[in-house]
N, C-alpha and C. Protein backbone atom coordinates (compact mmCIF):
# COMPACT_ATOMS: atom_id res chain seq x y z
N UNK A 1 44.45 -1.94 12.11
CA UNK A 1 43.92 -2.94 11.21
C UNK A 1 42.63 -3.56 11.77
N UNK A 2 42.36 -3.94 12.85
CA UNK A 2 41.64 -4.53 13.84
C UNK A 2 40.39 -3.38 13.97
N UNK A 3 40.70 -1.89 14.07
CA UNK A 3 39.40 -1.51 13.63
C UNK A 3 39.23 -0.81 12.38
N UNK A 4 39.60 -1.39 11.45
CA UNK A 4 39.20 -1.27 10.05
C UNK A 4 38.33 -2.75 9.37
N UNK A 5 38.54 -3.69 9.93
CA UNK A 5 37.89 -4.83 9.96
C UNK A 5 36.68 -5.18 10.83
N UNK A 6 36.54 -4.31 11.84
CA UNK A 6 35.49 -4.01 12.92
C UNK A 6 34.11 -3.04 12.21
N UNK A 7 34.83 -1.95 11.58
CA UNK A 7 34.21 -0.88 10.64
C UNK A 7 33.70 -2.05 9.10
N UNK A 8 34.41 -2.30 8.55
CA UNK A 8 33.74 -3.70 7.30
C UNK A 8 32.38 -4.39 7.94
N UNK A 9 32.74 -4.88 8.83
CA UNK A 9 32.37 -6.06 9.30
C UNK A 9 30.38 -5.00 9.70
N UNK A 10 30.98 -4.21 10.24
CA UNK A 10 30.03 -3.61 11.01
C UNK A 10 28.94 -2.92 9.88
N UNK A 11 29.54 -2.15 8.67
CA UNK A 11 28.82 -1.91 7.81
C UNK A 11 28.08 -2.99 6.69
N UNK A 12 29.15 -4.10 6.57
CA UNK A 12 28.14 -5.25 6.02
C UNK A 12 27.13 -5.18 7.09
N UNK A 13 26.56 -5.73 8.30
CA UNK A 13 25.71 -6.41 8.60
C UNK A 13 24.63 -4.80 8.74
N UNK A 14 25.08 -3.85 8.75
CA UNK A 14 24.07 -2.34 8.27
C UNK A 14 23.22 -2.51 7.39
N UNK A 15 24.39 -2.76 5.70
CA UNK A 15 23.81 -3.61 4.82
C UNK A 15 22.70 -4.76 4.44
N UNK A 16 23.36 -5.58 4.95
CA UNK A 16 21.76 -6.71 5.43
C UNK A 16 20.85 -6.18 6.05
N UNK A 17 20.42 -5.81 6.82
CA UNK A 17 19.68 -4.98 7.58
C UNK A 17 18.81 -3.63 6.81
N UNK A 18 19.01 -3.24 6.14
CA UNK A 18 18.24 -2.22 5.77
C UNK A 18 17.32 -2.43 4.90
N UNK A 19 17.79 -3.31 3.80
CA UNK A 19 16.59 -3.66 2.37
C UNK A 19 15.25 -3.82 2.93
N UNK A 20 15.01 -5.00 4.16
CA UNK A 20 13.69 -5.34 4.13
C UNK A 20 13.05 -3.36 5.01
N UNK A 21 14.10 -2.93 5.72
CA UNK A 21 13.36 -1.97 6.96
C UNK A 21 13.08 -0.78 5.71
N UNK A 22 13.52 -0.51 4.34
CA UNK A 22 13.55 0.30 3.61
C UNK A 22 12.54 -0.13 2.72
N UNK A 23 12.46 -1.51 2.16
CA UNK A 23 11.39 -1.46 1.53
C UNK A 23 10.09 -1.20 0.98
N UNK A 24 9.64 -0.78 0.17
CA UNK A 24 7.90 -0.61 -0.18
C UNK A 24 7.11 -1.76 -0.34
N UNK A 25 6.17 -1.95 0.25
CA UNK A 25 5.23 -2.75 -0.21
C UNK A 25 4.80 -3.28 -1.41
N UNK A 26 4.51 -2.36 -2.26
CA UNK A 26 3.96 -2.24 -3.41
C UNK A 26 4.61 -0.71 -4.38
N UNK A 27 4.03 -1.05 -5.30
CA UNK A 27 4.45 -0.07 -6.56
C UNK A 27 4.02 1.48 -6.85
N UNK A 28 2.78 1.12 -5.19
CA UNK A 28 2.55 3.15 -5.08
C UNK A 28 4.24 3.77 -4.56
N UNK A 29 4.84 3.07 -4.21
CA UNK A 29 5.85 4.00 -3.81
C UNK A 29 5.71 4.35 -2.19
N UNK A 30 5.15 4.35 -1.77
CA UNK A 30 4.86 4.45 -0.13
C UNK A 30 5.72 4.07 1.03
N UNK A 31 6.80 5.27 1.76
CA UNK A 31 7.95 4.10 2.52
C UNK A 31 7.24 3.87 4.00
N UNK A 32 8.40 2.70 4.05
CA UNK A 32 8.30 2.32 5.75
C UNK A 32 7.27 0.48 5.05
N UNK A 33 7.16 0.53 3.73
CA UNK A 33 6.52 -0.82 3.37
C UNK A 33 4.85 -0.83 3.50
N UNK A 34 4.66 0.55 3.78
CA UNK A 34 3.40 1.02 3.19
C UNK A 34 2.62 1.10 2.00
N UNK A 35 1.62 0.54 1.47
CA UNK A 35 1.01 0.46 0.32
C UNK A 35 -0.36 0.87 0.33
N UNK A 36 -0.99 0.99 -1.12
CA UNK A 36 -2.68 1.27 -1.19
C UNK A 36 -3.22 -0.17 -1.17
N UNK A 37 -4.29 -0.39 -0.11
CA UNK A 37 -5.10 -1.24 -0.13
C UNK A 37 -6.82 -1.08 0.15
N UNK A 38 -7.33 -2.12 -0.74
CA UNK A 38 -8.44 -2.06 -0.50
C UNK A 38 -9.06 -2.92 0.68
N UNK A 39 -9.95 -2.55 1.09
CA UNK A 39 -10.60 -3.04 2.30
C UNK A 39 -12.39 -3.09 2.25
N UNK A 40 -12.65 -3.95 2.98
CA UNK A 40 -14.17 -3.93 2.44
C UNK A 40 -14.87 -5.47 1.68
N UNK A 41 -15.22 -4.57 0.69
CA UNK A 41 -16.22 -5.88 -0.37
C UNK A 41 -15.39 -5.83 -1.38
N UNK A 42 -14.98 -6.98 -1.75
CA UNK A 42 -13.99 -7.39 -2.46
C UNK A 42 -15.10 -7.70 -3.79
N UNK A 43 -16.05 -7.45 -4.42
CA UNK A 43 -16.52 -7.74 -5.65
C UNK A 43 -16.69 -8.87 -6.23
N UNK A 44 -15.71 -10.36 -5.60
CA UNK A 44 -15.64 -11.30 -5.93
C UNK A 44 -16.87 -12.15 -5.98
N UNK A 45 -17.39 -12.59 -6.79
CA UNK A 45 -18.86 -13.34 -7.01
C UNK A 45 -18.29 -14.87 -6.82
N UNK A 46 -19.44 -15.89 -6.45
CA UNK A 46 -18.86 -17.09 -6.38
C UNK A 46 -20.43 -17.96 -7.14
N UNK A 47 -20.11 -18.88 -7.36
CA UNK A 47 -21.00 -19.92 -7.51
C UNK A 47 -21.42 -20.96 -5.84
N UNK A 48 -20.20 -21.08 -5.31
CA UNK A 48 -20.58 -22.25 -4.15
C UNK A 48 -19.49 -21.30 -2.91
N UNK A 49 -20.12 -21.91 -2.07
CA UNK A 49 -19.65 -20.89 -0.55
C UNK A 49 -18.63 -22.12 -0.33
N UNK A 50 -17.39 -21.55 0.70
CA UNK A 50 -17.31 -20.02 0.92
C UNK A 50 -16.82 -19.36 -0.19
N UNK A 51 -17.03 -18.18 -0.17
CA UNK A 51 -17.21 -16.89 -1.11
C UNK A 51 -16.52 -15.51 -0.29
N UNK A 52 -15.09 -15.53 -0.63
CA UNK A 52 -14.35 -14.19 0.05
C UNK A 52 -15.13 -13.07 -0.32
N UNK A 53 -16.67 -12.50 -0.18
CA UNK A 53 -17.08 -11.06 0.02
C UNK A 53 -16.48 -10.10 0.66
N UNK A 54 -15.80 -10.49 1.24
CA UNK A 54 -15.18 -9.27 2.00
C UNK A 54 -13.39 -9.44 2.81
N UNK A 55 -12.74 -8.63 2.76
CA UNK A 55 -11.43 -8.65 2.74
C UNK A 55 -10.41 -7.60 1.95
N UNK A 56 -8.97 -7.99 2.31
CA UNK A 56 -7.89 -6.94 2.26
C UNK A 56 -7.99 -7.84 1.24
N UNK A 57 -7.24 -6.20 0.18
CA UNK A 57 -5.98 -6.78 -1.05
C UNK A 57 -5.44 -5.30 -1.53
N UNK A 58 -4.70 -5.68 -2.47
CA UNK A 58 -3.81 -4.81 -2.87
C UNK A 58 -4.67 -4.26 -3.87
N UNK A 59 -4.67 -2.78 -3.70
CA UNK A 59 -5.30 -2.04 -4.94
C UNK A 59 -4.43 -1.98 -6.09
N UNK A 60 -3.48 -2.24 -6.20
CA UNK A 60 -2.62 -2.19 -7.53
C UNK A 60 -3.05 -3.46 -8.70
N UNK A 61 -3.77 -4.51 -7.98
CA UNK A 61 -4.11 -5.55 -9.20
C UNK A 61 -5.77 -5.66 -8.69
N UNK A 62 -6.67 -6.44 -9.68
CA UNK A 62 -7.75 -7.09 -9.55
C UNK A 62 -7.61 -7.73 -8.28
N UNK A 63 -8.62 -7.72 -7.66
CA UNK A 63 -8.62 -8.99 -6.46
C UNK A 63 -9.52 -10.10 -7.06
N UNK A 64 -8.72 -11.07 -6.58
CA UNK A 64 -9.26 -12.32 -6.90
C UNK A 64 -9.19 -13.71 -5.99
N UNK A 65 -9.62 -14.42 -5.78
CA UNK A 65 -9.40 -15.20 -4.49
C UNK A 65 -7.80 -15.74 -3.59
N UNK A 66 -7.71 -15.56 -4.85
CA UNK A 66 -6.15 -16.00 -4.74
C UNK A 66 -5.30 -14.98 -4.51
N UNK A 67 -5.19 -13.76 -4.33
CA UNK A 67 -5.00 -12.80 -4.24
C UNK A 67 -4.99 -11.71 -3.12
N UNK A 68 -6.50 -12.46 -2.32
CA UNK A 68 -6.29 -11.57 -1.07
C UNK A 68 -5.46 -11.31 -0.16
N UNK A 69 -5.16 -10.34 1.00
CA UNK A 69 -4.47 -10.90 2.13
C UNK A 69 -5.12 -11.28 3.60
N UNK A 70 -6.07 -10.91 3.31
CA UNK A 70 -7.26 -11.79 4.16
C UNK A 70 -8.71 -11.70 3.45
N UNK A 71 -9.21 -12.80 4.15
CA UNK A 71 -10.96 -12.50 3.92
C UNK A 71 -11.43 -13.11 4.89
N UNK A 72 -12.89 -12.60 5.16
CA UNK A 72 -13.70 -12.64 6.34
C UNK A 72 -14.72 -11.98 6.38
N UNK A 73 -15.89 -12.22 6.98
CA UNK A 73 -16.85 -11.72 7.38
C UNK A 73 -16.72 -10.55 8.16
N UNK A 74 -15.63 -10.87 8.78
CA UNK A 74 -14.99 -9.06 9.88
C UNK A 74 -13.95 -9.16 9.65
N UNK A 75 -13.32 -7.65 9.94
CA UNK A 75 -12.12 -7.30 9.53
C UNK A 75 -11.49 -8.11 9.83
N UNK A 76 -9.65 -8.28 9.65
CA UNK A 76 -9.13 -8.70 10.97
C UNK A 76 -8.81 -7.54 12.13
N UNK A 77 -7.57 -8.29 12.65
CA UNK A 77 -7.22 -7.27 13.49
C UNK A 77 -6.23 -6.21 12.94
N UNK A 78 -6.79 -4.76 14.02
CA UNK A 78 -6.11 -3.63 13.18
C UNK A 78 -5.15 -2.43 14.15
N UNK A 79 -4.70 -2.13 13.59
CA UNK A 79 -3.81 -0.84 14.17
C UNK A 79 -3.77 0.29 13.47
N UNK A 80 -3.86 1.23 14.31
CA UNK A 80 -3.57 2.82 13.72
C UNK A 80 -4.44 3.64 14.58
N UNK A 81 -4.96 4.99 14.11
CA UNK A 81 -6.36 5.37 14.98
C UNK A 81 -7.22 5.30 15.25
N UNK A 82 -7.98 5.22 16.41
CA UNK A 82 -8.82 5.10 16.96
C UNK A 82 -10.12 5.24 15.94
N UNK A 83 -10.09 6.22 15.05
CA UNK A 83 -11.36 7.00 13.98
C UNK A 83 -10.85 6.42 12.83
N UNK A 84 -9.75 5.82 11.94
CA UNK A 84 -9.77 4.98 11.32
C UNK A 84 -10.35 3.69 11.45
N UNK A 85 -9.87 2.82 12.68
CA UNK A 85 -10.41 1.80 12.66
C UNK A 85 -11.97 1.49 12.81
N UNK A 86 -12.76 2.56 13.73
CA UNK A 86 -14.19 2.63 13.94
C UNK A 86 -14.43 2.45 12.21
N UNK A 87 -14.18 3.72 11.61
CA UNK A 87 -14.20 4.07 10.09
C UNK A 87 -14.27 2.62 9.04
N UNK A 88 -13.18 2.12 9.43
CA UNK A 88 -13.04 0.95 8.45
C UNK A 88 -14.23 -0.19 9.16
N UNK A 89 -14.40 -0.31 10.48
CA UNK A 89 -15.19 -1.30 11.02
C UNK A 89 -16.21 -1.10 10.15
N UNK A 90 -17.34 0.07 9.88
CA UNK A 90 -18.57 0.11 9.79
C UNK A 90 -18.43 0.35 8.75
N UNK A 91 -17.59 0.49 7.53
CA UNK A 91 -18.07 0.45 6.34
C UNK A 91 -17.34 -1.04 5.49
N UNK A 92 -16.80 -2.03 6.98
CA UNK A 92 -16.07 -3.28 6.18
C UNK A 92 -17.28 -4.28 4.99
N UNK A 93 -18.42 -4.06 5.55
CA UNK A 93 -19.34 -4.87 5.10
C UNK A 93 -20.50 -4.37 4.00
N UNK A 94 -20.09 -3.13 4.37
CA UNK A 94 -21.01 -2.13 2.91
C UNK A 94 -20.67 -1.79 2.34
N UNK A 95 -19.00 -1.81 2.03
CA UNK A 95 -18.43 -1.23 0.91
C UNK A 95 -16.99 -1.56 0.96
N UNK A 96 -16.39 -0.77 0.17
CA UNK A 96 -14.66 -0.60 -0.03
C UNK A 96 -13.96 0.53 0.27
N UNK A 97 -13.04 0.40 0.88
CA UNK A 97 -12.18 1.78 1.71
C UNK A 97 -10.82 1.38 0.69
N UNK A 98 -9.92 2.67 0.63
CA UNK A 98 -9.09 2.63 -0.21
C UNK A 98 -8.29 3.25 1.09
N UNK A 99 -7.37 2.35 1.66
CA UNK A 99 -6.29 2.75 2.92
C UNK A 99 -4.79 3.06 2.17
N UNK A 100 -3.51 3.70 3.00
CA UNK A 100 -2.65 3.48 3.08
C UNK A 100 -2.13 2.68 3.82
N UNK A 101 -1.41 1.79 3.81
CA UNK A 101 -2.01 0.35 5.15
C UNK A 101 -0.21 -0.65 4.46
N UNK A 102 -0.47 -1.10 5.25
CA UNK A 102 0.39 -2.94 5.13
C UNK A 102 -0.47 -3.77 6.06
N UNK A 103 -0.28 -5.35 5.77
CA UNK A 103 -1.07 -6.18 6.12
C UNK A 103 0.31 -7.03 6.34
N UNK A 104 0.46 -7.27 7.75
CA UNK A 104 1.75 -8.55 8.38
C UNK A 104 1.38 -8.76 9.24
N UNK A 105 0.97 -10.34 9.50
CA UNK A 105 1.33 -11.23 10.71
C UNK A 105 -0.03 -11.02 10.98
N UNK A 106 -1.09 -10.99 10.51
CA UNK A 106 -2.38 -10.85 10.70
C UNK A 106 -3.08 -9.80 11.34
N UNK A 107 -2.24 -8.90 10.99
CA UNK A 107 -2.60 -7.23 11.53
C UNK A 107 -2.68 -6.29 10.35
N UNK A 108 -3.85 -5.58 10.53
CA UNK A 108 -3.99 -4.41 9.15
C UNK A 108 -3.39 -2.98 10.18
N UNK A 109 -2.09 -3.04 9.47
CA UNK A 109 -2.06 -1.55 9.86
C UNK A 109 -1.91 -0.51 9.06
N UNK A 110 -2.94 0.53 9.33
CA UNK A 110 -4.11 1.68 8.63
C UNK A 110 -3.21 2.94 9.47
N UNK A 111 -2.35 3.81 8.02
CA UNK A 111 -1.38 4.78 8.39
C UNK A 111 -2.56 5.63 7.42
N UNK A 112 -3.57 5.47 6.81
CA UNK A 112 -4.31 6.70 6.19
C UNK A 112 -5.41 6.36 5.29
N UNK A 113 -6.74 6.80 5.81
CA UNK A 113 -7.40 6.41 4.60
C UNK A 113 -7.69 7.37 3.57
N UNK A 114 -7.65 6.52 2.55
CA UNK A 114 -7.71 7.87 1.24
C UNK A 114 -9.22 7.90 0.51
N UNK A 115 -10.17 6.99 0.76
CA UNK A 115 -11.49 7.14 0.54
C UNK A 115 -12.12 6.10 0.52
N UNK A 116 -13.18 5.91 -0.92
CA UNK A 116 -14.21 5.20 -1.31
C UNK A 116 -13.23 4.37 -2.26
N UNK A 117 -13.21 3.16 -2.54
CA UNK A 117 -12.58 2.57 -3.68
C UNK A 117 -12.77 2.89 -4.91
């Protein structure tokens, strides 16, 4: 009885445990909580500074100020390869990169880039 209640016990807390480690990011479908994001020049025009020009968001909606998951003049900080991140550095300010990426805890981590936005 004692380990049939050990086995319950043990598969609930499996249970808890998996949703967030299984989750997707977003609605591309991408596991491990991987999503498409844009990176770069965010398009956003302003009337009065500051003015998010540049920054992460989710390619699945418009970006809009409210919307980003960062903005900045430079990237933030990033993880993945070595030739991604150079990649994304030098085109953060001239354009838009379309990554496979998640953005947590103030880290972009870049599992693939898929192009030009």
């Amino acid at each position: 009885m004692k380990d049939h209640l050990r086995a319950l016990v043990a598969a609930g807390c499996c249970l808890l445990a998996a949703p967030p480690a299984m989750a997707g990011g977003g609605s591309s479908g991408h596991a491990g909580g991987l999503t498409e994001l844009r990176v770069g020049q965010t398009n956003i025009l302003c009337y009065r500074e500051p003015c998010p020009r540049h920054g992460v968001a989710r390619a699945d909606r418009p970006a809009g100020p409210s919307d980003l998951l960062w903005s900045g003049e430079v990237p933030p900080p990033m993880s993945g390869s070595a030739k991604d991140r150079i990649r994304l550095l030098e085109s953060y300010r001239e354009g838009c990169t379309l990554i496979i990426g998640r953005f947590e805890h103030g880290v972009l981590e870049v599992a693939e880039i898929l192009g030009p936005c």
